[in-house]
PDB file of N, CA and C in Angstrom:
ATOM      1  N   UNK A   1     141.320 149.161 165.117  1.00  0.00           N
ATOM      2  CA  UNK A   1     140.436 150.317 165.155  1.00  0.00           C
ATOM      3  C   UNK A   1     139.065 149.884 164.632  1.00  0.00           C
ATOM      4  N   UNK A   2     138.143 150.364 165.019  1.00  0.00           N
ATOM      5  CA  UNK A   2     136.985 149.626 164.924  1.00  0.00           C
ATOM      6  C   UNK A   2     135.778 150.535 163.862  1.00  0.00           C
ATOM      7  N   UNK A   3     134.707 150.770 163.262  1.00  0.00           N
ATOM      8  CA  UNK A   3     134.498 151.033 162.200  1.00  0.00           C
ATOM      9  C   UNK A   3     134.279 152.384 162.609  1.00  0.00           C
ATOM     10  N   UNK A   4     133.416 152.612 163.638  1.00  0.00           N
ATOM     11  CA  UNK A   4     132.894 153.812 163.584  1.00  0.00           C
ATOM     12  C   UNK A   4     134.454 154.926 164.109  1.00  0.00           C
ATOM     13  N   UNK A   5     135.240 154.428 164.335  1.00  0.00           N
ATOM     14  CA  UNK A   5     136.905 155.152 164.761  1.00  0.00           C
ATOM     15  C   UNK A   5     137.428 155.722 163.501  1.00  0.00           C
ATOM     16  N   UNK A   6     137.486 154.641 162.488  1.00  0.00           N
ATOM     17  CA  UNK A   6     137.955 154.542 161.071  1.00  0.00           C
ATOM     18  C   UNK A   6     137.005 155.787 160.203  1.00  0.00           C
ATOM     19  N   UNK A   7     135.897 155.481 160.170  1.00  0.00           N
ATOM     20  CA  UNK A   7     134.968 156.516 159.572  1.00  0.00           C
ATOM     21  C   UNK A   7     135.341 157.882 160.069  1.00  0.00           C
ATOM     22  N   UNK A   8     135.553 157.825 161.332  1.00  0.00           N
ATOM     23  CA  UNK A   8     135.625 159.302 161.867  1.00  0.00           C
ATOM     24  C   UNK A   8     137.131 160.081 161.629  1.00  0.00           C
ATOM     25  N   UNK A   9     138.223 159.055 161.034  1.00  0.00           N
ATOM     26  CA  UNK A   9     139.055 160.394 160.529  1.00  0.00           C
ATOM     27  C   UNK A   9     139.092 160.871 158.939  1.00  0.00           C
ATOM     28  N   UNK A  10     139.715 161.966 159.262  1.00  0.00           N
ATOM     29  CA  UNK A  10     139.504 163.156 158.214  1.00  0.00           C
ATOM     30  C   UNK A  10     139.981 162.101 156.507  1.00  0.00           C
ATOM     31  N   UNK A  11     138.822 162.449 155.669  1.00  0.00           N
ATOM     32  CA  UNK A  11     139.349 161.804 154.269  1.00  0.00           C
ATOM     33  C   UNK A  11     139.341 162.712 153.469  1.00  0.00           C
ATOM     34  N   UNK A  12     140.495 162.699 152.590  1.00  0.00           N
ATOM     35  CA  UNK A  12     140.265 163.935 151.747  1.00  0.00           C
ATOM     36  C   UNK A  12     139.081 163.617 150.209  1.00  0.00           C
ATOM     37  N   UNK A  13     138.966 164.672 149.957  1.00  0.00           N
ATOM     38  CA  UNK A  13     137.839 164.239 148.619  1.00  0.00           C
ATOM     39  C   UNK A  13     138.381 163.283 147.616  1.00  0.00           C
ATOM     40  N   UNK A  14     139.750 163.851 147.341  1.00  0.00           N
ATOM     41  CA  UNK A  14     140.036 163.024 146.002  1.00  0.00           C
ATOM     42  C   UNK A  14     140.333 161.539 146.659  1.00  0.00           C
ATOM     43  N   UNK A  15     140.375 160.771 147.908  1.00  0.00           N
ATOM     44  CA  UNK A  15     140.853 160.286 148.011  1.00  0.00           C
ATOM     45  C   UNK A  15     139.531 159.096 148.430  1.00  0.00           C
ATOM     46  N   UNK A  16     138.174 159.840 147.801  1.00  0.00           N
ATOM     47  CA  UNK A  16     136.480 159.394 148.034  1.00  0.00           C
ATOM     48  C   UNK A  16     136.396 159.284 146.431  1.00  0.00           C
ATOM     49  N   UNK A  17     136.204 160.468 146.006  1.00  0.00           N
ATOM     50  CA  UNK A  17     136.095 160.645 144.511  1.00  0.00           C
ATOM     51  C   UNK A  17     137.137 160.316 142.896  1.00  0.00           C
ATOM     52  N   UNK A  18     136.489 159.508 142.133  1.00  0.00           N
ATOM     53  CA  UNK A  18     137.869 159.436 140.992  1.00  0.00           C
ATOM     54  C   UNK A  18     137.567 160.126 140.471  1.00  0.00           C
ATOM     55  N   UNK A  19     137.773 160.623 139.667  1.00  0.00           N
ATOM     56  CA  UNK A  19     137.457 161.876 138.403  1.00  0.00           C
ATOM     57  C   UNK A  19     137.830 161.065 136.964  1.00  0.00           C
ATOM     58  N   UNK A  20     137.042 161.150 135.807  1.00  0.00           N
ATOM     59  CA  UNK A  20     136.645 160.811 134.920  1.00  0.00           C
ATOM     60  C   UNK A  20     136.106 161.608 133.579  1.00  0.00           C
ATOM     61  N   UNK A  21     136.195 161.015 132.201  1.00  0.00           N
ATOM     62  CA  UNK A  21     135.479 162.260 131.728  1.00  0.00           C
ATOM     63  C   UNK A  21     134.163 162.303 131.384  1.00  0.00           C
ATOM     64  N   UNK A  22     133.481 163.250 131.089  1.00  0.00           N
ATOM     65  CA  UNK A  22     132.154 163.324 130.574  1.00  0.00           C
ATOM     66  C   UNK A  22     131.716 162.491 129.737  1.00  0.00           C
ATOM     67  N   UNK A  23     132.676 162.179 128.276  1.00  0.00           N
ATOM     68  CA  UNK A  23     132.959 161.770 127.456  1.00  0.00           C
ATOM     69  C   UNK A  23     132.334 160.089 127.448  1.00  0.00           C
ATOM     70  N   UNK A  24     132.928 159.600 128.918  1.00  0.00           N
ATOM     71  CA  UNK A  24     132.924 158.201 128.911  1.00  0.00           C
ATOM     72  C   UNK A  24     132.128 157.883 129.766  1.00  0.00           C
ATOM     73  N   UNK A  25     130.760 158.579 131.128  1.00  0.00           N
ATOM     74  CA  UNK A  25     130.551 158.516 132.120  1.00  0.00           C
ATOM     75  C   UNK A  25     129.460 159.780 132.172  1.00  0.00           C
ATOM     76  N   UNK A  26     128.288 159.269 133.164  1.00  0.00           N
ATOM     77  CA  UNK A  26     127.799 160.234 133.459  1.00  0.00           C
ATOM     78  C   UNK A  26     127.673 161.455 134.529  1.00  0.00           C
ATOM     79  N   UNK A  27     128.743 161.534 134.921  1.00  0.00           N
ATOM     80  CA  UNK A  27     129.058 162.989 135.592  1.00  0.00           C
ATOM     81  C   UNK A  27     130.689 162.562 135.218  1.00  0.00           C
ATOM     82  N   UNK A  28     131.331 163.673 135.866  1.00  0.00           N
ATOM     83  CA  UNK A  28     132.991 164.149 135.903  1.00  0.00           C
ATOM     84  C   UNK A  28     133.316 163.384 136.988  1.00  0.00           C
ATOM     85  N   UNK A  29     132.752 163.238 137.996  1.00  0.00           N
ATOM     86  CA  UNK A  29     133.466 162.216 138.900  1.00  0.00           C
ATOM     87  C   UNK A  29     132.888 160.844 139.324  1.00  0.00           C
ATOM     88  N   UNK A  30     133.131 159.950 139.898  1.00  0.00           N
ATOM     89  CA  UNK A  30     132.854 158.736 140.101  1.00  0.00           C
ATOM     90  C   UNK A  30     132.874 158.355 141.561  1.00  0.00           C
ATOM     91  N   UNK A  31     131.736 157.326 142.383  1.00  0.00           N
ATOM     92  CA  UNK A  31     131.877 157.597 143.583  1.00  0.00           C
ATOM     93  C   UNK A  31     132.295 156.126 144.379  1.00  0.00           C
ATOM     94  N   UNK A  32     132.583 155.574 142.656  1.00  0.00           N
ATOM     95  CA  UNK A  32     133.360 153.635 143.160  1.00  0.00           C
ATOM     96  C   UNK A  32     134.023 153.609 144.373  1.00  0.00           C
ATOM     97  N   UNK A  33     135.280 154.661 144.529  1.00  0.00           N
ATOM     98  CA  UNK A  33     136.052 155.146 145.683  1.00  0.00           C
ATOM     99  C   UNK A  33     134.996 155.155 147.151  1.00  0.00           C
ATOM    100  N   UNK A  34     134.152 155.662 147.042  1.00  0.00           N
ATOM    101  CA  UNK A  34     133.438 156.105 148.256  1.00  0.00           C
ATOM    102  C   UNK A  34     132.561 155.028 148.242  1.00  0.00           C
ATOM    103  N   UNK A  35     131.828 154.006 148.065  1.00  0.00           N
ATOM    104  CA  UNK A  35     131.462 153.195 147.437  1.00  0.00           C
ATOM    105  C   UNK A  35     132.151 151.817 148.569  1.00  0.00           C
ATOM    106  N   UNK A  36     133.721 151.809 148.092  1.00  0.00           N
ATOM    107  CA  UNK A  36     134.640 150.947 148.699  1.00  0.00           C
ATOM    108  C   UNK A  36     134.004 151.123 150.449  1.00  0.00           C
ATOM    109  N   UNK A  37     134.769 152.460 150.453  1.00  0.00           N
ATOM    110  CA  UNK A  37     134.995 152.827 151.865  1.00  0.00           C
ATOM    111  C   UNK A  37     133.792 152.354 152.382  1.00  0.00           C
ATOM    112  N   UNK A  38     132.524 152.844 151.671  1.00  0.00           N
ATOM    113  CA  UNK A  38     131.178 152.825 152.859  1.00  0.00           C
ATOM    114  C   UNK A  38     131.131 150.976 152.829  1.00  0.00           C
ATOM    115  N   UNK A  39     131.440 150.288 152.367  1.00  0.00           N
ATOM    116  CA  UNK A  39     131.190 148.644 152.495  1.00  0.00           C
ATOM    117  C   UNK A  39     132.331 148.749 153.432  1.00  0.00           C
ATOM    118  N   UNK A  40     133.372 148.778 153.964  1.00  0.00           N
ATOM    119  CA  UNK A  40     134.447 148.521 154.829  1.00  0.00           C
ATOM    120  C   UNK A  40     133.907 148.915 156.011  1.00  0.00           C
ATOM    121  N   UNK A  41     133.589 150.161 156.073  1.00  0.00           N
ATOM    122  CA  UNK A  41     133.008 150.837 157.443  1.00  0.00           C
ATOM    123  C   UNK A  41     131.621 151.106 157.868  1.00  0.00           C
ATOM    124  N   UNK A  42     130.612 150.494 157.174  1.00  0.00           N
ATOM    125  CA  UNK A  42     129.111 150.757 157.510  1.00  0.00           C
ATOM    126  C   UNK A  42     128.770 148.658 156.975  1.00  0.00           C
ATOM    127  N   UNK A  43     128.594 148.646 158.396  1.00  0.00           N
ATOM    128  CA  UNK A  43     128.401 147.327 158.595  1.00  0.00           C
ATOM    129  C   UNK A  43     127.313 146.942 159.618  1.00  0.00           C
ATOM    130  N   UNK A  44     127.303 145.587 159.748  1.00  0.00           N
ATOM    131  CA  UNK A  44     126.052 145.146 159.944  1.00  0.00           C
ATOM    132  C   UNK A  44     126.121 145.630 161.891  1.00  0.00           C
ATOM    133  N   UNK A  45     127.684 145.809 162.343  1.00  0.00           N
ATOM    134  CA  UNK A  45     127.464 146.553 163.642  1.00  0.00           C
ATOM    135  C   UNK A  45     126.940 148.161 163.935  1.00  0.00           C
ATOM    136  N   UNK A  46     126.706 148.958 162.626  1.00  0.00           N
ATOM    137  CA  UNK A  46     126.938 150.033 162.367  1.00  0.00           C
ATOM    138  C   UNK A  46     125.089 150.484 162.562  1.00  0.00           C
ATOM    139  N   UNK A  47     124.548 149.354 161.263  1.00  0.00           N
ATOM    140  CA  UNK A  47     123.240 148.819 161.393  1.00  0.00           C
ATOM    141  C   UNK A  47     122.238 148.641 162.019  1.00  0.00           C
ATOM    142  N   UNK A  48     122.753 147.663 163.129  1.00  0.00           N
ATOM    143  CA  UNK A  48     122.098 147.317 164.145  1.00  0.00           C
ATOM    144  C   UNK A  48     122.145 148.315 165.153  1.00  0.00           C
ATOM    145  N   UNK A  49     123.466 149.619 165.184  1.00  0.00           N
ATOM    146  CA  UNK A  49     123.247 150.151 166.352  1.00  0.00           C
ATOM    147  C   UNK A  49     122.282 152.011 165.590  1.00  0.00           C
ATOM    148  N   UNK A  50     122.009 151.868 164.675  1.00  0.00           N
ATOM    149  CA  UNK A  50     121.079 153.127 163.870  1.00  0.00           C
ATOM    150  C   UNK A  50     119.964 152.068 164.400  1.00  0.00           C
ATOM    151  N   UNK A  51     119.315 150.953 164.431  1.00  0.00           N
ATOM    152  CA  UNK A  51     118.265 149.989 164.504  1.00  0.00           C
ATOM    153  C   UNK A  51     117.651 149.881 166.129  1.00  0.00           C
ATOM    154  N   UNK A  52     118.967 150.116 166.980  1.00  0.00           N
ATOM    155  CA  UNK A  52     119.000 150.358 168.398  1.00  0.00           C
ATOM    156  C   UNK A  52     118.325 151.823 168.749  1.00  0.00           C
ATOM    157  N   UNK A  53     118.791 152.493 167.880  1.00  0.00           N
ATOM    158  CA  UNK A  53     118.310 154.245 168.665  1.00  0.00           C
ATOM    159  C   UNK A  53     117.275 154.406 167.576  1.00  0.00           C
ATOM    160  N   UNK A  54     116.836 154.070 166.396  1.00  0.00           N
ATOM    161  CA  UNK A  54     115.172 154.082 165.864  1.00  0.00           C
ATOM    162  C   UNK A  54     114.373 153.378 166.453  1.00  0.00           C
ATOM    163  N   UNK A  55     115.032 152.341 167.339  1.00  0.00           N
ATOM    164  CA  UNK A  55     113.823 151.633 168.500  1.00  0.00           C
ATOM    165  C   UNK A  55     113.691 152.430 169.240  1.00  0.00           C
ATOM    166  N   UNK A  56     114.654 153.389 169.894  1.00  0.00           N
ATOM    167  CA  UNK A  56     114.193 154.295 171.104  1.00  0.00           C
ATOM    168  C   UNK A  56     113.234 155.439 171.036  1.00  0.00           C
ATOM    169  N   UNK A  57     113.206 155.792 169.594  1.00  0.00           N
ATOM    170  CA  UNK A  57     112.509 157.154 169.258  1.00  0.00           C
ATOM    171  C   UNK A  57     113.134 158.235 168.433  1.00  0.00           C
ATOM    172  N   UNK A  58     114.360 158.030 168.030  1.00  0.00           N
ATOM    173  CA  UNK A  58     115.284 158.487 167.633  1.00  0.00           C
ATOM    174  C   UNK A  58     115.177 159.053 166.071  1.00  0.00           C
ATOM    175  N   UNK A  59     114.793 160.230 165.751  1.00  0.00           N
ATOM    176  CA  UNK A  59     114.523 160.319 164.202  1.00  0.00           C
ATOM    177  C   UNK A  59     115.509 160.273 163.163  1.00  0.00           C
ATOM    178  N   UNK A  60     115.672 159.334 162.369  1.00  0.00           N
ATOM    179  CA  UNK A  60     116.326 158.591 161.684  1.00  0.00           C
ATOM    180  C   UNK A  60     115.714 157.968 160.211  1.00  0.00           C
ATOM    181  N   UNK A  61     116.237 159.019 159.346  1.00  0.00           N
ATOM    182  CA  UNK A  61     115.563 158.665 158.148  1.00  0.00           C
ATOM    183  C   UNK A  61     115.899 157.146 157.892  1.00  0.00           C
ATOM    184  N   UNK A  62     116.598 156.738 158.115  1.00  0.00           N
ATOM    185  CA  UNK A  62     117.446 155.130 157.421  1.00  0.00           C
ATOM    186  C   UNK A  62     117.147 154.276 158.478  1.00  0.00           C
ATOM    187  N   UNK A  63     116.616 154.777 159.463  1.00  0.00           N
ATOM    188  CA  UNK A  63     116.069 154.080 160.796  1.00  0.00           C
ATOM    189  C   UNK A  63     115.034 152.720 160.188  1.00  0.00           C
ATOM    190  N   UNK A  64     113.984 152.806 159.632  1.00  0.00           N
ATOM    191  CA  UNK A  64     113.416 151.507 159.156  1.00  0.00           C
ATOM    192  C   UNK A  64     114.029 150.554 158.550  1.00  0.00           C
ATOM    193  N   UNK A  65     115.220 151.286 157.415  1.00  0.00           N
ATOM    194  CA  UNK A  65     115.770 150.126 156.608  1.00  0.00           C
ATOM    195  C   UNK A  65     116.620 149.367 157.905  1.00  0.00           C
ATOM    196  N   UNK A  66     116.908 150.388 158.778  1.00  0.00           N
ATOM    197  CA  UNK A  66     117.860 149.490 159.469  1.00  0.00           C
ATOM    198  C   UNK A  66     117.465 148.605 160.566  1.00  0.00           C
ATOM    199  N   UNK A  67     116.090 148.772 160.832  1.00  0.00           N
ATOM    200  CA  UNK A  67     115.159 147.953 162.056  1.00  0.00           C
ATOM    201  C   UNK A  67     114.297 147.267 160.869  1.00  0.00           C
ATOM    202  N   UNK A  68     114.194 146.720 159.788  1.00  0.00           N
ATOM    203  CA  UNK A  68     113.462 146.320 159.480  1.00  0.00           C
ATOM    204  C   UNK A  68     113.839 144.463 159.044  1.00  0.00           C
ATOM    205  N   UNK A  69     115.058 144.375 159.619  1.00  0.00           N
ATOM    206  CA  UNK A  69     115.483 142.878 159.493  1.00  0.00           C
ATOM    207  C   UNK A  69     115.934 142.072 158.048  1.00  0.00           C
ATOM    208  N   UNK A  70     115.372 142.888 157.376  1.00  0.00           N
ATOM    209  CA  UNK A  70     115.851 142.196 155.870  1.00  0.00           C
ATOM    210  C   UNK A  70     116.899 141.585 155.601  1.00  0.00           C
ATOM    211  N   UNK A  71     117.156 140.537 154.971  1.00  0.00           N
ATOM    212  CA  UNK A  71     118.332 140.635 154.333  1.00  0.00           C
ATOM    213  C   UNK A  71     119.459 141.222 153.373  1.00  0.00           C
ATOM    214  N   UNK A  72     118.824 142.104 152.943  1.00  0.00           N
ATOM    215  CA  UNK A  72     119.104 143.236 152.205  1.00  0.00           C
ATOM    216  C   UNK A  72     119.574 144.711 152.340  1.00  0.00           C
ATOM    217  N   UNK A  73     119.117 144.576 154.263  1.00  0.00           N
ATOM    218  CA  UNK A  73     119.162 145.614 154.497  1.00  0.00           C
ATOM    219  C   UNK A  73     120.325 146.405 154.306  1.00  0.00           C
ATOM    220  N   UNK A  74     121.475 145.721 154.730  1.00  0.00           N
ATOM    221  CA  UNK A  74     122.679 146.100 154.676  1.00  0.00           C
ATOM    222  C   UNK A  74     123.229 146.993 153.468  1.00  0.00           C
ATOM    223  N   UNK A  75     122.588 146.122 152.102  1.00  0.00           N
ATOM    224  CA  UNK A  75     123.183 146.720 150.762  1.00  0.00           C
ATOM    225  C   UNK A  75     122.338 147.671 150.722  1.00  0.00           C
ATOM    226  N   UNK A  76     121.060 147.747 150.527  1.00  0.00           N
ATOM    227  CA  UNK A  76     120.022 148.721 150.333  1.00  0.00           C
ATOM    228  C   UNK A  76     120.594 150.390 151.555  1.00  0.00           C
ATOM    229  N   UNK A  77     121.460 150.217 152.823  1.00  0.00           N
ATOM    230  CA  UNK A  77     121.422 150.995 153.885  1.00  0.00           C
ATOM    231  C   UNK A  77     122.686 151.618 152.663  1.00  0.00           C
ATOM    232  N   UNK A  78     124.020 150.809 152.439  1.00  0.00           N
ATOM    233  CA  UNK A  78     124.779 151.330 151.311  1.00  0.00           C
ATOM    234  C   UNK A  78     124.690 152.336 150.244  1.00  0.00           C
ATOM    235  N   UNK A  79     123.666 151.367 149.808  1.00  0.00           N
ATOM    236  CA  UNK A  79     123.222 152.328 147.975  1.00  0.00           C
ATOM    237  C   UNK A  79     122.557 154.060 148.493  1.00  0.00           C
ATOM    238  N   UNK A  80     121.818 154.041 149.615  1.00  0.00           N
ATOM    239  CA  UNK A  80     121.377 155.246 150.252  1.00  0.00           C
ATOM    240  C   UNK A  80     122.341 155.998 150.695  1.00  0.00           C
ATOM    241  N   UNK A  81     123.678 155.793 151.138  1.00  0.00           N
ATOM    242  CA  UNK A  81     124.694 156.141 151.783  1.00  0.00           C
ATOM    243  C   UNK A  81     125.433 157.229 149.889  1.00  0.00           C
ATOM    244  N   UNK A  82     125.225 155.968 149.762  1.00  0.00           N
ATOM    245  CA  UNK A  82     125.871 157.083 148.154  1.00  0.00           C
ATOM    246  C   UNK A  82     125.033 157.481 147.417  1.00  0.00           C
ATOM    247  N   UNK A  83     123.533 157.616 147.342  1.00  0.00           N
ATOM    248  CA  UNK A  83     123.611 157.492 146.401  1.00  0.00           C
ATOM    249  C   UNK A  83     123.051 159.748 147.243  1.00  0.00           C
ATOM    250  N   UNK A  84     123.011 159.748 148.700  1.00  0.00           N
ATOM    251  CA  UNK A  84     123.129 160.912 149.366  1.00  0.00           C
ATOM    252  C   UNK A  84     124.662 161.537 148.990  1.00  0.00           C
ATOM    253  N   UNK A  85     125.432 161.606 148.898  1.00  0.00           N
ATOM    254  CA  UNK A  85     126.649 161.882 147.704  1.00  0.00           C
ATOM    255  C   UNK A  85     126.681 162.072 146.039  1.00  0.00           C
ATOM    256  N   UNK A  86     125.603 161.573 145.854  1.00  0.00           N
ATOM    257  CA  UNK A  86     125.233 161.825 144.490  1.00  0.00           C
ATOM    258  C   UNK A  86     124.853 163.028 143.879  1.00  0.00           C
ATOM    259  N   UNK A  87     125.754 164.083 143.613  1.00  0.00           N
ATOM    260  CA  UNK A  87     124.632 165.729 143.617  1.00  0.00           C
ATOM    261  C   UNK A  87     124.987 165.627 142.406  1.00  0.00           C
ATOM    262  N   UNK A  88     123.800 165.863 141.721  1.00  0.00           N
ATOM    263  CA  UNK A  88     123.788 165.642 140.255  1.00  0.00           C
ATOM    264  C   UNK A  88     124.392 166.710 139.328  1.00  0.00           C
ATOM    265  N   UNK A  89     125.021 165.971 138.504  1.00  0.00           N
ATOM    266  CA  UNK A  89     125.590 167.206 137.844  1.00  0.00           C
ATOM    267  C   UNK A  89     127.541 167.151 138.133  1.00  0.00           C
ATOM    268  N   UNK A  90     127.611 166.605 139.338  1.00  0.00           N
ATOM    269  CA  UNK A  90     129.207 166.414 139.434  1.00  0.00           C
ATOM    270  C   UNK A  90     129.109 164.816 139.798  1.00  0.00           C
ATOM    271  N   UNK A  91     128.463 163.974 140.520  1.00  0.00           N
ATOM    272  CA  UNK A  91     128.203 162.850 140.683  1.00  0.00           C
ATOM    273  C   UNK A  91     126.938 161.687 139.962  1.00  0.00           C
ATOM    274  N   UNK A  92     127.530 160.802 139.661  1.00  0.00           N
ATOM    275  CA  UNK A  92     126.648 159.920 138.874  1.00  0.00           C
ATOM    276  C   UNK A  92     125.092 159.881 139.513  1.00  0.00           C
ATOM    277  N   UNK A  93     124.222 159.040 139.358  1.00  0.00           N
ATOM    278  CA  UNK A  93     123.014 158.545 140.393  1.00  0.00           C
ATOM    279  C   UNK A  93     123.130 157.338 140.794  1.00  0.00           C
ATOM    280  N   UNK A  94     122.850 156.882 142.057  1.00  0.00           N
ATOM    281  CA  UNK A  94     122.948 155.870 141.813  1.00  0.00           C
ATOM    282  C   UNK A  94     121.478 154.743 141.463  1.00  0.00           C
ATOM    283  N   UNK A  95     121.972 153.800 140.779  1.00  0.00           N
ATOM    284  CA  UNK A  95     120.845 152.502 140.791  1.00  0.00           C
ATOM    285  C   UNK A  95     120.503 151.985 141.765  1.00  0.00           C
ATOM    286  N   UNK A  96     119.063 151.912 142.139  1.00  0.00           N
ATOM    287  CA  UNK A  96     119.077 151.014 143.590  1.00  0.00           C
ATOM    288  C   UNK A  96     117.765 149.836 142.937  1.00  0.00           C
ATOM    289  N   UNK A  97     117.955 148.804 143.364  1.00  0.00           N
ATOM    290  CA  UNK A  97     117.013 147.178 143.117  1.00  0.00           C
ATOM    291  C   UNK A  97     116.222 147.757 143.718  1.00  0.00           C
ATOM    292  N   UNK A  98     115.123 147.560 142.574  1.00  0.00           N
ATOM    293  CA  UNK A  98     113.466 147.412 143.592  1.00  0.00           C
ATOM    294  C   UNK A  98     112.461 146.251 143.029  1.00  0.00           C
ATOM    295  N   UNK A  99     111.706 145.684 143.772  1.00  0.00           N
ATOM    296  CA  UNK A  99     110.990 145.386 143.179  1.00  0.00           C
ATOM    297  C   UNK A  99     108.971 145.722 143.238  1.00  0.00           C
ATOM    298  N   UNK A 100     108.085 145.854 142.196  1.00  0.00           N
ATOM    299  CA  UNK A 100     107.510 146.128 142.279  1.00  0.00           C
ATOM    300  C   UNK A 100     106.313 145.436 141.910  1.00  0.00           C
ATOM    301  N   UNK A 101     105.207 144.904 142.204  1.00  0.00           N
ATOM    302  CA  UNK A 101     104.042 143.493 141.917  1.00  0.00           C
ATOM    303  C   UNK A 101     105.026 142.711 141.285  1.00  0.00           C
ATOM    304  N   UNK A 102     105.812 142.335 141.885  1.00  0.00           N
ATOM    305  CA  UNK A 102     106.589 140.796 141.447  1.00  0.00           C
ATOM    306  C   UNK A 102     107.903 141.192 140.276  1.00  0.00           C
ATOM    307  N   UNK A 103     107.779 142.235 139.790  1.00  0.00           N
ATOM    308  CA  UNK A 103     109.226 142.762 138.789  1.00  0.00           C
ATOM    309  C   UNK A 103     109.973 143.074 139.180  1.00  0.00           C
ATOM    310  N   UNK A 104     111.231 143.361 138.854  1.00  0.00           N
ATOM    311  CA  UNK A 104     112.309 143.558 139.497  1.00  0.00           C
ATOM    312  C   UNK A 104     112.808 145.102 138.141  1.00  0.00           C
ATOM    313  N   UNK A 105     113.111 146.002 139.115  1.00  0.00           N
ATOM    314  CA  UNK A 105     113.149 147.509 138.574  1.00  0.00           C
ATOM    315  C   UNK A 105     114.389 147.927 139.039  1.00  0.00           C
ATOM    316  N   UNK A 106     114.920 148.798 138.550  1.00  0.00           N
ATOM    317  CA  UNK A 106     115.809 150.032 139.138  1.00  0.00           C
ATOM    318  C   UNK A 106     115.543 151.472 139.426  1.00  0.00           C
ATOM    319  N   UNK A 107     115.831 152.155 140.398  1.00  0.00           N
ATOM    320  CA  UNK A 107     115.038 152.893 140.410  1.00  0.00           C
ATOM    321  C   UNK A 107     116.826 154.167 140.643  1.00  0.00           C
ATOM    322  N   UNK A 108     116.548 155.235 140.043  1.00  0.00           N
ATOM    323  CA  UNK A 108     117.825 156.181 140.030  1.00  0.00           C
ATOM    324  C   UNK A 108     117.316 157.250 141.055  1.00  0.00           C
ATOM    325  N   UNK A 109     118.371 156.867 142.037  1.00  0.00           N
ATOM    326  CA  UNK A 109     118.405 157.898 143.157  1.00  0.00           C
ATOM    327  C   UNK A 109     119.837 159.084 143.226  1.00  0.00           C
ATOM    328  N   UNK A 110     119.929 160.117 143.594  1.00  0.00           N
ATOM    329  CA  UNK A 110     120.319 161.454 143.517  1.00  0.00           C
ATOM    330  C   UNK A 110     120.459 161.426 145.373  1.00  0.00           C
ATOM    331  N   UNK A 111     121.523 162.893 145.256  1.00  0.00           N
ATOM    332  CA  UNK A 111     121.518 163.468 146.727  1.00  0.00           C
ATOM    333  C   UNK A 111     119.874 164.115 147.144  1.00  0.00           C
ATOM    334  N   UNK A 112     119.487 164.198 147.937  1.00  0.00           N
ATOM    335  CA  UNK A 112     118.179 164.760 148.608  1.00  0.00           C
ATOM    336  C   UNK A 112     117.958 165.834 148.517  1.00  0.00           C
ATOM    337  N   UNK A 113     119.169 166.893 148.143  1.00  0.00           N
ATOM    338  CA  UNK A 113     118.683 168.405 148.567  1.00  0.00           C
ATOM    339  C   UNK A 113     118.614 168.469 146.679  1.00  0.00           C
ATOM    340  N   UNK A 114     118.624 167.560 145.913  1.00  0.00           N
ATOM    341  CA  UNK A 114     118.316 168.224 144.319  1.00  0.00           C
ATOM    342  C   UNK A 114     117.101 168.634 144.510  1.00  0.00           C
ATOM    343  N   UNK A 115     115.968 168.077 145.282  1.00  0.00           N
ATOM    344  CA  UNK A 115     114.642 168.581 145.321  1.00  0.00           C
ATOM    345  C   UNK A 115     114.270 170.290 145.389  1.00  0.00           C
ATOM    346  N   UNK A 116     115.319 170.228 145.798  1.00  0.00           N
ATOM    347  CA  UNK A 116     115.202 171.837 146.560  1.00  0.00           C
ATOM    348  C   UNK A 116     115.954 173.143 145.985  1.00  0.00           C
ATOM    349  N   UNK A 117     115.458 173.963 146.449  1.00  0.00           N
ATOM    350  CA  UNK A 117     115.868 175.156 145.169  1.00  0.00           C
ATOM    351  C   UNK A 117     117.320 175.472 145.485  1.00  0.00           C
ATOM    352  N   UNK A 118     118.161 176.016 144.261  1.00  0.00           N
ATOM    353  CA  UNK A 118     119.801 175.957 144.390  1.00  0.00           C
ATOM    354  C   UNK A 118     119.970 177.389 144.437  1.00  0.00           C
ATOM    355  N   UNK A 119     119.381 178.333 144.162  1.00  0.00           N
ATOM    356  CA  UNK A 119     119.250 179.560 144.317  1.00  0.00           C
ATOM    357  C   UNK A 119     118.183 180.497 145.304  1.00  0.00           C
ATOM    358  N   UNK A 120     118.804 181.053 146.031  1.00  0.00           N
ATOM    359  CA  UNK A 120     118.234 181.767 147.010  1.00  0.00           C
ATOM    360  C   UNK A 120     117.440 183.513 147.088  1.00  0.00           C
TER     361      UNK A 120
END
């Protein structure tokens, strides 16, 4: 079965998420689990074909990392993959490598919609 087959059946949460305590960790759950999975099934064929349809015109936020040839791209396409799973408050953040005039930084990324208001 081939990656994008594998990705597409049903996973249950706990079986993405570990749960943990506050105590020892910064959120209640942990996303190591999900983490696994996205390195097994988001690969460099997975990559190249998000890299295929951002060449066509295709709007695709992850579209540059993935047309942009790096060597890195792969892990960097990852850490974005979770760190969009990350809703703060039940999930950790994740760390992503950056570097900046020649330093090497971390920079803590969150799910995307924290920006945005939680109440309507």
């Amino acid at each position: 079965m081939d990656g994008v087959a594998q990705a597409d059946v049903p996973i249950l949460p706990l079986a993405i998420f570990a749960q943990f305590s506050l105590v020892f960790g910064d959120a209640p759950t942990d996303t190591s689990l999900l983490t696994v999975l996205l390195h097994r099934n988001a690969n460099e064929v997975m990559l190249s074909a998000i890299a295929t349809e951002y060449a066509k015109g295709r709007l695709l936020l992850i579209g540059a990392i993935a047309a942009s040839g790096h060597p890195d791209a792969l892990r960097l396409f990852h850490s974005i993959l979770s760190a969009s799973a990350s809703i703060p408050g039940a999930f950790p953040p994740v760390l992503v490598d950056v570097a900046l005039d020649g330093r090497a930084h971390q920079k803590m990324h969150v799910d995307g919609g924290a920006s945005t208001q939680v109440f309507l």
